[in-house]
C-alpha atoms as a PDB file:
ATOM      1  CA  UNK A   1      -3.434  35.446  35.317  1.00  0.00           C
ATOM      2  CA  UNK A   2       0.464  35.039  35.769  1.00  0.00           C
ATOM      3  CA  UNK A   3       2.136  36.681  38.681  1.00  0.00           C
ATOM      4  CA  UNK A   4       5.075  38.900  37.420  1.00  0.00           C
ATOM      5  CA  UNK A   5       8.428  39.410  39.754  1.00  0.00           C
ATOM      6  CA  UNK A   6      11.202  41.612  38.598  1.00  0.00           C
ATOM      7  CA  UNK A   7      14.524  39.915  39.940  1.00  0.00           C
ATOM      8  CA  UNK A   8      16.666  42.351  38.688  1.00  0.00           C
ATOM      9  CA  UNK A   9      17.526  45.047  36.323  1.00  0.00           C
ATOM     10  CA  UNK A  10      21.381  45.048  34.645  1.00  0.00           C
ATOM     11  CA  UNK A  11      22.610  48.507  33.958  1.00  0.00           C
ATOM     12  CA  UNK A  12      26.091  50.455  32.999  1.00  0.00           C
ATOM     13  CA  UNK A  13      27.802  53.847  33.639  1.00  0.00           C
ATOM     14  CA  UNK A  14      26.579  56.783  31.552  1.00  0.00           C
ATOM     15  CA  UNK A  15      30.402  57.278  29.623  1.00  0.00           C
ATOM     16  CA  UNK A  16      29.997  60.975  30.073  1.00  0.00           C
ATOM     17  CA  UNK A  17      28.692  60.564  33.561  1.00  0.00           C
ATOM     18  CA  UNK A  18      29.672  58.183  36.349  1.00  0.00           C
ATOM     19  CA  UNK A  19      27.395  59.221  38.798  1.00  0.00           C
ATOM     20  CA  UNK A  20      24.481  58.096  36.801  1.00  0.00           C
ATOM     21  CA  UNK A  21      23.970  54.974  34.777  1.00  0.00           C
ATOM     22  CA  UNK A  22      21.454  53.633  32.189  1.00  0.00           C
ATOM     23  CA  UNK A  23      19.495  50.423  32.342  1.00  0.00           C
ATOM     24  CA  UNK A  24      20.105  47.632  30.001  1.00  0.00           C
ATOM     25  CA  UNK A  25      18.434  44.507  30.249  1.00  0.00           C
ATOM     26  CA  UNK A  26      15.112  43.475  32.541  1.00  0.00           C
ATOM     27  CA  UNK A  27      15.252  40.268  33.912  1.00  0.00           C
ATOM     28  CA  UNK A  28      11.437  38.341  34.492  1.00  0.00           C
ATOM     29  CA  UNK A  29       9.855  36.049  36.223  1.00  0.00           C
ATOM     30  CA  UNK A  30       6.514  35.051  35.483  1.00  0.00           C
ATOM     31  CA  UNK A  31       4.027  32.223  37.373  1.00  0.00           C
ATOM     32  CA  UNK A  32       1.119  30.547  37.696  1.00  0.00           C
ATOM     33  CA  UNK A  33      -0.599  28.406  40.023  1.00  0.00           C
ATOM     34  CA  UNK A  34      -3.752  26.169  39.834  1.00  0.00           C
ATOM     35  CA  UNK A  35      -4.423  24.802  43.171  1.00  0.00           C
ATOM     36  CA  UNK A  36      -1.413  22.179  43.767  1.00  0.00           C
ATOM     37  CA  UNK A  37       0.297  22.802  39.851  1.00  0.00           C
ATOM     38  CA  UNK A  38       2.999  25.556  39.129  1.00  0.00           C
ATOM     39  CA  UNK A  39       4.193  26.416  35.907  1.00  0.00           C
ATOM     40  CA  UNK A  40       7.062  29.072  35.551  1.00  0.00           C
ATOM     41  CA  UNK A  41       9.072  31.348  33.292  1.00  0.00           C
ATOM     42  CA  UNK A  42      11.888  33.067  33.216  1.00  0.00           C
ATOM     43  CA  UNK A  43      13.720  35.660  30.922  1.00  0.00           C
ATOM     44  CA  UNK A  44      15.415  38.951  30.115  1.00  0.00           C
ATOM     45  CA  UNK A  45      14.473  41.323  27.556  1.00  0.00           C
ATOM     46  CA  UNK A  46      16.814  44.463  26.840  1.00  0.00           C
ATOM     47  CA  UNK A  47      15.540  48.269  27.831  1.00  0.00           C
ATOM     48  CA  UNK A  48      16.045  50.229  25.243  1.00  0.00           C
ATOM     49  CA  UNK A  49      13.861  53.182  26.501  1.00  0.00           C
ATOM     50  CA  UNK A  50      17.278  54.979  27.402  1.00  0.00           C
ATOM     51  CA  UNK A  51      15.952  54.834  31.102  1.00  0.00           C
ATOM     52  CA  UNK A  52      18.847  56.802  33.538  1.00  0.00           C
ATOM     53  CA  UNK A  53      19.504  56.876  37.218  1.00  0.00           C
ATOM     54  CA  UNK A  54      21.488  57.808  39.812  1.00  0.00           C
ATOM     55  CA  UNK A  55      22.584  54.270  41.411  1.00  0.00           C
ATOM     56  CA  UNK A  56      21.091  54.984  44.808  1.00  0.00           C
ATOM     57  CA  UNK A  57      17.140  55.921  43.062  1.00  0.00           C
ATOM     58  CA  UNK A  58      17.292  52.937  40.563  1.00  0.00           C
ATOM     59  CA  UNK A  59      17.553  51.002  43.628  1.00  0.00           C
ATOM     60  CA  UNK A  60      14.390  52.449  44.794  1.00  0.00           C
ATOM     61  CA  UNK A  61      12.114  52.183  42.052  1.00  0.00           C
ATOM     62  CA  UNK A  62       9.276  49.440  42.756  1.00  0.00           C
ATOM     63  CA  UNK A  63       9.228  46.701  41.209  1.00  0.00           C
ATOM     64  CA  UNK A  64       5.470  47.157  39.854  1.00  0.00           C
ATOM     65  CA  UNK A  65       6.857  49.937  38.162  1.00  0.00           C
ATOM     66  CA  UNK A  66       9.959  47.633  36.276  1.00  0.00           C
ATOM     67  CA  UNK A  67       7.339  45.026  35.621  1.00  0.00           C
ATOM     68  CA  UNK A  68       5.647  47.557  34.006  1.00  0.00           C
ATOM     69  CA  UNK A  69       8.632  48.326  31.884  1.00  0.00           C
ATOM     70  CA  UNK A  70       9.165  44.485  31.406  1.00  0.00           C
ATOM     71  CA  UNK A  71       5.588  44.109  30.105  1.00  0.00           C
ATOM     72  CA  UNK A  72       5.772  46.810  28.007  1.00  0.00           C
ATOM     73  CA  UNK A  73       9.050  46.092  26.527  1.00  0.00           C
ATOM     74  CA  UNK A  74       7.875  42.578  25.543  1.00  0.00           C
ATOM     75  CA  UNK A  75       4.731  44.066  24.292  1.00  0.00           C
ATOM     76  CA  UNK A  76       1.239  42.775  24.982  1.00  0.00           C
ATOM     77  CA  UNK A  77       1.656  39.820  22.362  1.00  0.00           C
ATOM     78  CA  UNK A  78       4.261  38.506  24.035  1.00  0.00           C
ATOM     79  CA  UNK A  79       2.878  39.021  27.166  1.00  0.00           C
ATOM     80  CA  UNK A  80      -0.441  36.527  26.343  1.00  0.00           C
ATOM     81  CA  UNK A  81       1.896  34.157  25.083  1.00  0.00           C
ATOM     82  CA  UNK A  82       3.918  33.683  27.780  1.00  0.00           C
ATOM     83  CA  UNK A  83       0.817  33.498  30.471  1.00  0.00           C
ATOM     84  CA  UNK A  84      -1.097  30.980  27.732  1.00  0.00           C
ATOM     85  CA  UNK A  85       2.203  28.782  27.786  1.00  0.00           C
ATOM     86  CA  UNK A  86       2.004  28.421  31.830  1.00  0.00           C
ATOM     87  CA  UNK A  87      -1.803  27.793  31.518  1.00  0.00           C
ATOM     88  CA  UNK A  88      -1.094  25.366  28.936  1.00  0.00           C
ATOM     89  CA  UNK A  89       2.182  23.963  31.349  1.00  0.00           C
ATOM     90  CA  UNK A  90      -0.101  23.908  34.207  1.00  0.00           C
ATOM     91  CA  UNK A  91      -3.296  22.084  31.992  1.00  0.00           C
ATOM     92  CA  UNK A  92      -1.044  19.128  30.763  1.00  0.00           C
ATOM     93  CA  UNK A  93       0.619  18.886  34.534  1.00  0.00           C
ATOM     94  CA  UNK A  94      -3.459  18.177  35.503  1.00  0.00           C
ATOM     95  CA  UNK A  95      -4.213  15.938  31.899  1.00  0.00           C
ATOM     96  CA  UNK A  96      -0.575  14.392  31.312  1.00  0.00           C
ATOM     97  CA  UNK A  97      -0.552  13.444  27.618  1.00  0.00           C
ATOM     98  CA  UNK A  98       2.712  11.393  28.267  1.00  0.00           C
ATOM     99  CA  UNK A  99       4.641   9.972  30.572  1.00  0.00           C
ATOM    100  CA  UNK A 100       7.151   7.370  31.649  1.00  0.00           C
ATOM    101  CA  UNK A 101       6.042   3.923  33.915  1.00  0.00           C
ATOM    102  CA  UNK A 102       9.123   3.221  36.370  1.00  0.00           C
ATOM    103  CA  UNK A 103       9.260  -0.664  37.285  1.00  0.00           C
END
């Protein structure tokens, strides 16, 4: 199973209130490691779940709670996907299909 970080969160002023602000986009990282291979991914996904905070407390929400939103805003499909692609990153780095011979 992939390890999820959370390396930050974009957001923007509520217009009607300055004090607070709404997140916009979640920004991923997801990895795996197999003994001495590493396969990595990153991305952002938008937050549309109208999610709004006071500056100082979105700073102090935990990430497993924002990987939680990331997760569930890419949904669970995406979710396997993106762990099977570092298995399958990580499986040709340990079987190499290809390469190049440097002389």
């Amino acid at each position: 199973m992939a390890t999820w970080k959370a390396p930050a969160v974009d957001w923007k002023d509520v217009e009607d209130n300055p004090s607070q602000c709404k997140v916009t986009t979640l920004h991923w990282l997801a990895t795996l490691t197999e003994g001495e291979f590493t396969a990595s991914s990153y991305g952002t996904t938008p937050d549309d779940q109208n999610r709004v905070y006071t500056k100082p407390s979105l700073e102090n929400v935990p990430e497993s709670v924002v990987i939680g939103w990331i997760q569930q805003a890419l949904g669970d499909e995406e979710v396997a996907r993106i762990e099977q692609a570092l298995a399958d990153n990580i499986a040709e780095q340990q079987n190499p299909t290809s390469g190049t011979v440097a002389y």
